[in-house]
PDB file of N, CA and C in Angstrom:
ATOM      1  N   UNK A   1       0.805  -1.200   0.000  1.00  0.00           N
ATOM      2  CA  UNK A   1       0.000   0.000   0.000  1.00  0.00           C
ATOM      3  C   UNK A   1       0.850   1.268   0.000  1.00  0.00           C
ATOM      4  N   UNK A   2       1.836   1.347   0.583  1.00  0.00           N
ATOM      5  CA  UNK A   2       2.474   2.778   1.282  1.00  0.00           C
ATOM      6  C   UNK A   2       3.184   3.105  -0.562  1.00  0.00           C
ATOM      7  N   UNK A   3       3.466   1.826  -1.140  1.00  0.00           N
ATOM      8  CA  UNK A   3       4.204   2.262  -2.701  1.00  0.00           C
ATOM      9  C   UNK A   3       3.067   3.138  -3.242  1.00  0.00           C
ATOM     10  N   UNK A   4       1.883   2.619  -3.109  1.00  0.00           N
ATOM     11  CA  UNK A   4       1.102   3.400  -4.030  1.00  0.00           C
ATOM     12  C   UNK A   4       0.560   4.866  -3.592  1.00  0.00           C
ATOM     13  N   UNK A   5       1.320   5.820  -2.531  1.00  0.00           N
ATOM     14  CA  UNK A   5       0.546   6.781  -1.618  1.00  0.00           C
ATOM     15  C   UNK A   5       1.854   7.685  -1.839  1.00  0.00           C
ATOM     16  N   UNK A   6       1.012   9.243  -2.025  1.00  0.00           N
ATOM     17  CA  UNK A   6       2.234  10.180  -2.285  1.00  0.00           C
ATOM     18  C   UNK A   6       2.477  10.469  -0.679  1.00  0.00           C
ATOM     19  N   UNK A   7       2.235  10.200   0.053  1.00  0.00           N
ATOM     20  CA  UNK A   7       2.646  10.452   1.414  1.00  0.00           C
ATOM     21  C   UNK A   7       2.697   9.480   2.379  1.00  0.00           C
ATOM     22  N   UNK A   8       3.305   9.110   3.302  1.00  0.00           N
ATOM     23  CA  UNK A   8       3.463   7.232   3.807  1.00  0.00           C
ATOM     24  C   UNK A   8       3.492   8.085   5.409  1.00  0.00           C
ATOM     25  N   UNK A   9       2.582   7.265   6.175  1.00  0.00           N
ATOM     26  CA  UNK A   9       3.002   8.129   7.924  1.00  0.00           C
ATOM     27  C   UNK A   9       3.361   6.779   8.450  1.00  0.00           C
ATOM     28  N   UNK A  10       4.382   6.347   8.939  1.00  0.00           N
ATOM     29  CA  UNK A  10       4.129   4.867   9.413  1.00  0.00           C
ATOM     30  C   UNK A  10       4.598   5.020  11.015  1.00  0.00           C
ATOM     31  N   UNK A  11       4.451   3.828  11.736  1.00  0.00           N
ATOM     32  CA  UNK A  11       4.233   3.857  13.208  1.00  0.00           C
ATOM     33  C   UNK A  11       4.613   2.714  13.243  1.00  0.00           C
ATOM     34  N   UNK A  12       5.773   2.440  14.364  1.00  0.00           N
ATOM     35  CA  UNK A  12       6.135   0.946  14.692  1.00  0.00           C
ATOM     36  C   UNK A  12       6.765   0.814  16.151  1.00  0.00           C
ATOM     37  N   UNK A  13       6.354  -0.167  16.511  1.00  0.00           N
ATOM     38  CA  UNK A  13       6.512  -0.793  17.977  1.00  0.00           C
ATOM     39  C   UNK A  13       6.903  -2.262  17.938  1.00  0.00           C
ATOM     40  N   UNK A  14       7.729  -2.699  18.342  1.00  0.00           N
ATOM     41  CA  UNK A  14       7.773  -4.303  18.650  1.00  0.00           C
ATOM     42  C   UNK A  14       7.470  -4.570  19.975  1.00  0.00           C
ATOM     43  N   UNK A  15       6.056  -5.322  19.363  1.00  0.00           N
ATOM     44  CA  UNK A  15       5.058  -5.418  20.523  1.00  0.00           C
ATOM     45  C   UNK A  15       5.367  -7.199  21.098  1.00  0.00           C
ATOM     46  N   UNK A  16       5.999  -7.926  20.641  1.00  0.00           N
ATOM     47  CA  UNK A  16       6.760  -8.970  20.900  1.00  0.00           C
ATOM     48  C   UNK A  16       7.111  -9.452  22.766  1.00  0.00           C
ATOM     49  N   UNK A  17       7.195  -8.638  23.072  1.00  0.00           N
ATOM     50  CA  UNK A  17       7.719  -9.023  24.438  1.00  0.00           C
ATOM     51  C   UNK A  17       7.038  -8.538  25.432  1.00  0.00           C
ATOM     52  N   UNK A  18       5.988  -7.089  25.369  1.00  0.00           N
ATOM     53  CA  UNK A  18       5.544  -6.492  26.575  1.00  0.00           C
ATOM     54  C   UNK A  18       4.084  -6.032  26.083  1.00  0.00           C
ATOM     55  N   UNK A  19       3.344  -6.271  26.601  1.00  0.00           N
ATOM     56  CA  UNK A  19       1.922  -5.510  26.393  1.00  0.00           C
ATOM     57  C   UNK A  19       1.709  -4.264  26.482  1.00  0.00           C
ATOM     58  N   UNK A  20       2.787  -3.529  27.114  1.00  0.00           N
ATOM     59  CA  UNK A  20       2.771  -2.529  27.598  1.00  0.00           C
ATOM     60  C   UNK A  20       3.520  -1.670  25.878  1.00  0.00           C
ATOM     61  N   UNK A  21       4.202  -2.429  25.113  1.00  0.00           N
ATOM     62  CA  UNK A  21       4.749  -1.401  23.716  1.00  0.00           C
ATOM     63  C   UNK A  21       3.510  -1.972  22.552  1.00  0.00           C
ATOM     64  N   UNK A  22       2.698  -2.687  22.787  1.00  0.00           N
ATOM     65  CA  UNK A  22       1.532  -2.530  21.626  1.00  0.00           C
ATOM     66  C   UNK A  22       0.379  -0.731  21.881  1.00  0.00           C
ATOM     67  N   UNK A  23       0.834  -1.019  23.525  1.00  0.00           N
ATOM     68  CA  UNK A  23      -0.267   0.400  23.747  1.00  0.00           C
ATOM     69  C   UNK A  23       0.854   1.967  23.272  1.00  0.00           C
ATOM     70  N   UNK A  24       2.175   1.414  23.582  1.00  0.00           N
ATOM     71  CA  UNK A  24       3.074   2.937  22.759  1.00  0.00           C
ATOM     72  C   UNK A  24       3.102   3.367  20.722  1.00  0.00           C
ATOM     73  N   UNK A  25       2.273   1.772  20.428  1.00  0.00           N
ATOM     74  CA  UNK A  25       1.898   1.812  19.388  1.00  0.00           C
ATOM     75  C   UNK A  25       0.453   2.617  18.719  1.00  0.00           C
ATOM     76  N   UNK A  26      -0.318   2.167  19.515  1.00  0.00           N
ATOM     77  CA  UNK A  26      -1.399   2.882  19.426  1.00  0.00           C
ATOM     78  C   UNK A  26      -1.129   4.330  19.705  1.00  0.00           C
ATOM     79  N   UNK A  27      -0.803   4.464  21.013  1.00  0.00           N
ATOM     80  CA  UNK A  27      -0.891   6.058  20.678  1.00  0.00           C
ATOM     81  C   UNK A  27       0.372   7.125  20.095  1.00  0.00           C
ATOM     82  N   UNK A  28       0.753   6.419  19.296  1.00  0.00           N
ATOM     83  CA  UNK A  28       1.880   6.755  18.378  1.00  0.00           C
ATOM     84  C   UNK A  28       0.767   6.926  16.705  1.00  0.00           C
ATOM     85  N   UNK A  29       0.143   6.207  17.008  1.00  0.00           N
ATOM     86  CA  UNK A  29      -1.308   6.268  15.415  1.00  0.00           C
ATOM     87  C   UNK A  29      -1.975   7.271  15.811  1.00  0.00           C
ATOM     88  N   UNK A  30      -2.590   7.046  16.794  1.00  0.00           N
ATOM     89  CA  UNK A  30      -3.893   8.073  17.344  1.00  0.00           C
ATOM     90  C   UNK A  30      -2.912   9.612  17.345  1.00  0.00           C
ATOM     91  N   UNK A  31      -1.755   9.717  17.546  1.00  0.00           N
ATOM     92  CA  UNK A  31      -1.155  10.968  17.464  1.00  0.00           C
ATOM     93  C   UNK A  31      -0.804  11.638  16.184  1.00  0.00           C
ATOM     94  N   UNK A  32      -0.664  10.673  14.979  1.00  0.00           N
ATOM     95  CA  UNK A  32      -0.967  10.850  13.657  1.00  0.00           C
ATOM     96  C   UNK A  32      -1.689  10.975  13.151  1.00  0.00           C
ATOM     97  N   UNK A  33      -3.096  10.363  13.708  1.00  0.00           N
ATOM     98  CA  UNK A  33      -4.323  10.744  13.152  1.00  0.00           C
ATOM     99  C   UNK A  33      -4.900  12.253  13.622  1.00  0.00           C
ATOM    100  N   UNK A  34      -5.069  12.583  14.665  1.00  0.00           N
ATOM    101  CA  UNK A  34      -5.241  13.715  15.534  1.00  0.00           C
ATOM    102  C   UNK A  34      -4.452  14.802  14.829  1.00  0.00           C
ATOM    103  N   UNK A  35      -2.685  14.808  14.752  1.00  0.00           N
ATOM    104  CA  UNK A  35      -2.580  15.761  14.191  1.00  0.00           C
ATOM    105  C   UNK A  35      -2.612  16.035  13.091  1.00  0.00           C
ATOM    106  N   UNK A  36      -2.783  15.379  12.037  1.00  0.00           N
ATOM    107  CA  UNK A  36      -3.481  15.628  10.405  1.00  0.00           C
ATOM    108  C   UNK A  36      -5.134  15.798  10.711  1.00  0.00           C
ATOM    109  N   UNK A  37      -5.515  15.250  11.336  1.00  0.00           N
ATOM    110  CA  UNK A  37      -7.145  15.828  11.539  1.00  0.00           C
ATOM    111  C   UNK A  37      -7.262  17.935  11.753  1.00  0.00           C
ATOM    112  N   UNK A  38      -6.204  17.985  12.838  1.00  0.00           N
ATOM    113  CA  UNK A  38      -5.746  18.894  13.434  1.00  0.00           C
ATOM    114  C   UNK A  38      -5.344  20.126  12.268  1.00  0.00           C
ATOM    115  N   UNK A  39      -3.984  19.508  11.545  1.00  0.00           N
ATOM    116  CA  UNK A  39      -3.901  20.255  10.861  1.00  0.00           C
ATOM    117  C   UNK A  39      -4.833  20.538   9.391  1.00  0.00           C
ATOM    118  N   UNK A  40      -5.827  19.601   9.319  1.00  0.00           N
ATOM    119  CA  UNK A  40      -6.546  20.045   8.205  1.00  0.00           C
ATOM    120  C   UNK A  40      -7.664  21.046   8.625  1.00  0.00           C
ATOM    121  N   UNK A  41      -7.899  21.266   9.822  1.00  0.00           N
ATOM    122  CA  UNK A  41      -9.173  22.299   9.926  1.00  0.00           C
ATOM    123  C   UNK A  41      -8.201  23.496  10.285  1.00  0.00           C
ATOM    124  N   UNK A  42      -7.077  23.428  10.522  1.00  0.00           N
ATOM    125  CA  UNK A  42      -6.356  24.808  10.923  1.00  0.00           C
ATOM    126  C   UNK A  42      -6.685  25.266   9.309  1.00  0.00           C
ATOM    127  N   UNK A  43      -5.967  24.519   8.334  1.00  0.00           N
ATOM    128  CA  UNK A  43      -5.951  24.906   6.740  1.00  0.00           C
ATOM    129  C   UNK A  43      -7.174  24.982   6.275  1.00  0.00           C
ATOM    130  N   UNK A  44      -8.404  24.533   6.656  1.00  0.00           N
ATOM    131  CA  UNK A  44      -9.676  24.802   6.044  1.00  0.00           C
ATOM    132  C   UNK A  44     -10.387  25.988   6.783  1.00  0.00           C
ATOM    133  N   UNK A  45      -9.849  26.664   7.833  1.00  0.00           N
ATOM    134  CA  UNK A  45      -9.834  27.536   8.726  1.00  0.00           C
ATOM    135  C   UNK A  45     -11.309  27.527   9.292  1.00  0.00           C
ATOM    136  N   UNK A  46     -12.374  28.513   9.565  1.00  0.00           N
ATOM    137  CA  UNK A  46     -13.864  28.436   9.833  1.00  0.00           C
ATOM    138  C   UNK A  46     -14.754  27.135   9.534  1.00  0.00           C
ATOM    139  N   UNK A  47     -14.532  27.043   7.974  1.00  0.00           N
ATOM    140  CA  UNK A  47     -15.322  26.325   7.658  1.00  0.00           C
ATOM    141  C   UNK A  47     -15.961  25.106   8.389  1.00  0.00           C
ATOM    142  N   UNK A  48     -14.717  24.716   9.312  1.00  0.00           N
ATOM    143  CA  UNK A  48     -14.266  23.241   9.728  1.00  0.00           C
ATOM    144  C   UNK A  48     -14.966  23.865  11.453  1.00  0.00           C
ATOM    145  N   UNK A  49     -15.512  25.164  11.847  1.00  0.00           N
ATOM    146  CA  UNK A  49     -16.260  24.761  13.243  1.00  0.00           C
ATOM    147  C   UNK A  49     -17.305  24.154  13.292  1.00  0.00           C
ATOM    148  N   UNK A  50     -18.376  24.031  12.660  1.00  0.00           N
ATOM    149  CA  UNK A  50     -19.623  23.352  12.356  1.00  0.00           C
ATOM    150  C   UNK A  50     -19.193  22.117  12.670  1.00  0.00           C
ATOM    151  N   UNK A  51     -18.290  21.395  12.071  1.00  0.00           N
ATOM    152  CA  UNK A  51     -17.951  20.170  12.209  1.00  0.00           C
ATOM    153  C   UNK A  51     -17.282  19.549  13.789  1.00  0.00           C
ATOM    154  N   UNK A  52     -16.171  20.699  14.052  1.00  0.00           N
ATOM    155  CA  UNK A  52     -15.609  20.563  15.024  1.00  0.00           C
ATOM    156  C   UNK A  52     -16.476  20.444  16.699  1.00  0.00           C
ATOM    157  N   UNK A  53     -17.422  21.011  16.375  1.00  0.00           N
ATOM    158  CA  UNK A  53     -18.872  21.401  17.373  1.00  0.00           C
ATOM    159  C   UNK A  53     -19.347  20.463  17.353  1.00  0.00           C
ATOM    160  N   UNK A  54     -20.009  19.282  15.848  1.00  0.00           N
ATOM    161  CA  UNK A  54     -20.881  18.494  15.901  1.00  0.00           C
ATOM    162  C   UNK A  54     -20.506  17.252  16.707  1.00  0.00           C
ATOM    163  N   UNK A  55     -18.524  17.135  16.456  1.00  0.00           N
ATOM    164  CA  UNK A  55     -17.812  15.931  17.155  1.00  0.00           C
ATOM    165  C   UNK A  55     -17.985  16.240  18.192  1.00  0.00           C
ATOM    166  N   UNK A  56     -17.717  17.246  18.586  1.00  0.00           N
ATOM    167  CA  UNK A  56     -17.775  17.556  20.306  1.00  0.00           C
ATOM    168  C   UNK A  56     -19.305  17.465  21.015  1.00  0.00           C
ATOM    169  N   UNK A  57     -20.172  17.459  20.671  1.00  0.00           N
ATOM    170  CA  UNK A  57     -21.411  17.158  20.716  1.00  0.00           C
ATOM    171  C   UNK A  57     -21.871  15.627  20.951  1.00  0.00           C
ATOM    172  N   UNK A  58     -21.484  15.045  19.653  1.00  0.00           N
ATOM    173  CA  UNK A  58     -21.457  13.435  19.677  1.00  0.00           C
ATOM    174  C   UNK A  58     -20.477  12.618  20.971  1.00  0.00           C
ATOM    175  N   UNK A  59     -19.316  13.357  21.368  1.00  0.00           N
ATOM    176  CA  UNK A  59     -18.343  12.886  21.663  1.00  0.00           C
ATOM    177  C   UNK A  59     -19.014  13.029  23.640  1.00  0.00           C
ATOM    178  N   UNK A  60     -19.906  14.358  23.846  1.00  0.00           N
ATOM    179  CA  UNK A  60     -20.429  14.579  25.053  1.00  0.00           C
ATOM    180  C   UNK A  60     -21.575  13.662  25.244  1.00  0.00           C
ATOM    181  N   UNK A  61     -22.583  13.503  24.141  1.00  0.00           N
ATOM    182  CA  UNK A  61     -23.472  11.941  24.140  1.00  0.00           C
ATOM    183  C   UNK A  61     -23.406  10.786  24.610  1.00  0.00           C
ATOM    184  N   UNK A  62     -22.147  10.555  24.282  1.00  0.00           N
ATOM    185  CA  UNK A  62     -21.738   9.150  24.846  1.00  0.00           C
ATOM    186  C   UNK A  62     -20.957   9.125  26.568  1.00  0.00           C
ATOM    187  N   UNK A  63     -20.943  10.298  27.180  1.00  0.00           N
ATOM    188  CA  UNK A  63     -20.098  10.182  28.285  1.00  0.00           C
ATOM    189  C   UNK A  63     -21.128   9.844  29.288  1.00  0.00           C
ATOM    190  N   UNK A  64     -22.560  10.537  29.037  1.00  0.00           N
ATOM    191  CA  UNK A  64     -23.605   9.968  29.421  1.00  0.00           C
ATOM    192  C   UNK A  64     -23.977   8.777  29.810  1.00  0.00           C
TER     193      UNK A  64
END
């Protein structure tokens, strides 16, 4: 997959020995995802509060 992508983010842990480096894996992704999420509403500037409101909305639903 990553051959065919003009941009490759990759994340690696050898999760082999401790349970504890599959979870430095995860949030090694979730920190890649977040900040490209991040930086695409900085670059879409306004447009992107409507949206940013609706997650935060959905996201207060469930704490319920």
């Amino acid at each position: 997959m990553a051959m065919h992508s003009d941009i490759t983010f990759i994340s690696s842990s050898d999760e082999a020995n401790y349970r504890s480096e599959g979870m430095y894996s995860l949030i090694a992704q979730m920190t890649i995802i977040d900040t490209l999420f991040m930086m695409s509403t900085v670059r879409m500037g306004p447009d992107t509060e409507e949206t940013i409101l609706n997650v935060q909305g959905i996201i207060e639903s469930t704490r319920n």
